[in-house]
Protein backbone atom coordinates (compact mmCIF):
# COMPACT_ATOMS: atom_id res chain seq x y z
CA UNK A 1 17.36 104.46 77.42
CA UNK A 2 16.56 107.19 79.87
CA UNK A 3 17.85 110.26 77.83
CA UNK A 4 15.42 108.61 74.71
CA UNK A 5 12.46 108.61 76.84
CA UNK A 6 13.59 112.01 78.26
CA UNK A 7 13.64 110.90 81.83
CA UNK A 8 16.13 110.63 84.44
CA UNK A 9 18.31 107.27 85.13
CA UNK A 10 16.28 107.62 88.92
CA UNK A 11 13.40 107.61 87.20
CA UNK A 12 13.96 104.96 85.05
CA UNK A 13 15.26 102.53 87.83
CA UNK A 14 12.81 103.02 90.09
CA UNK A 15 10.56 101.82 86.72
CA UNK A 16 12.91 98.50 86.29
CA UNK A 17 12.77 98.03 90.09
CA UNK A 18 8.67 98.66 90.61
CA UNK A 19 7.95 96.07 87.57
CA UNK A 20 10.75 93.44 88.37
CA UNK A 21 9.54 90.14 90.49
CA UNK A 22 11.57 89.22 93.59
CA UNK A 23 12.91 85.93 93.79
CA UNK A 24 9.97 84.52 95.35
CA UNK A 25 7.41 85.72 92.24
CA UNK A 26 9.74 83.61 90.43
CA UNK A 27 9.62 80.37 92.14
CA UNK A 28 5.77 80.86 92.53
CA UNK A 29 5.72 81.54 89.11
CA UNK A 30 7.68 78.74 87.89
CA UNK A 31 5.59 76.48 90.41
CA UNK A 32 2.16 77.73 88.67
CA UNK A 33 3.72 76.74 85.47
CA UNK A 34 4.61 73.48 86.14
CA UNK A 35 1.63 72.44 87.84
CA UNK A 36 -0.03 73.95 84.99
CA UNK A 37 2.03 72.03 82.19
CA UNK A 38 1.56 68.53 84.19
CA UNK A 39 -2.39 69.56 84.96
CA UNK A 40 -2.98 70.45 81.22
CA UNK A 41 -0.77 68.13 79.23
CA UNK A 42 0.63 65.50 81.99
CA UNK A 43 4.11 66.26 81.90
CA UNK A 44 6.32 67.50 84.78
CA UNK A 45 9.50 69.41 83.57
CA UNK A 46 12.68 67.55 85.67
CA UNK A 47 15.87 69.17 86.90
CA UNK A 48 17.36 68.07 83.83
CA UNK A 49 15.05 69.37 81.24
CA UNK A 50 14.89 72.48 83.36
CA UNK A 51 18.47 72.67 83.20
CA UNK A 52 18.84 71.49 78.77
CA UNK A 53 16.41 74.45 78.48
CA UNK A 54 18.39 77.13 80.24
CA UNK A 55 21.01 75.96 78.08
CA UNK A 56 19.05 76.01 74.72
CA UNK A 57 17.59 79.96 75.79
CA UNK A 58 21.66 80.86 76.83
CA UNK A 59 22.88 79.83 73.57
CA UNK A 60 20.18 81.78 71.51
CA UNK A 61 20.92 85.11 73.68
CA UNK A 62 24.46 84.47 73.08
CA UNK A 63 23.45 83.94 69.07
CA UNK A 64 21.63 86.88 68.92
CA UNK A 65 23.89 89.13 70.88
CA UNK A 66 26.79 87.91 68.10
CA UNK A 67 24.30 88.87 65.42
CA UNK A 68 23.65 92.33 67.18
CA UNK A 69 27.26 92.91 67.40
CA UNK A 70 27.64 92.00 64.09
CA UNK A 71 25.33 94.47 62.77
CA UNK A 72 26.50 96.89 64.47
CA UNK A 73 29.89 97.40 63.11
């Protein structure tokens, strides 16, 4: 990724690690969103829809990763 946008790999780190949120951005994030979701539409997301929809979004990565890999060869 770095040699095709003719940078270094510093450079392109420092990129990842100026746009990526900390942990806390995250949570805050995630805390916006829900109060947003139950404010807008009444519905709070529980631990275990939370958790079905982490497992719904790691099963399409894993799909799509397959799919890469298959084109690929």
């Amino acid at each position: 990724m770095a040699e095709a946008r003719n940078i270094s790999m510093r450079a392109l780190i420092e990129e990842f690690t100026a746009t990526a949120l900390t942990p806390a951005q995250l949570q805050e994030r995630a805390e916006r969103t829900d109060s947003f979701l139950a404010s807008e539409f009444g519905h709070r997301v529980s631990e275990d829809d939370a958790g079905a929809l982490r497992e719904r979004m790691r099963q399409a990565r894993a799909a799509h990763q397959a799919r890469v890999r298959g084109t690929a060869a």
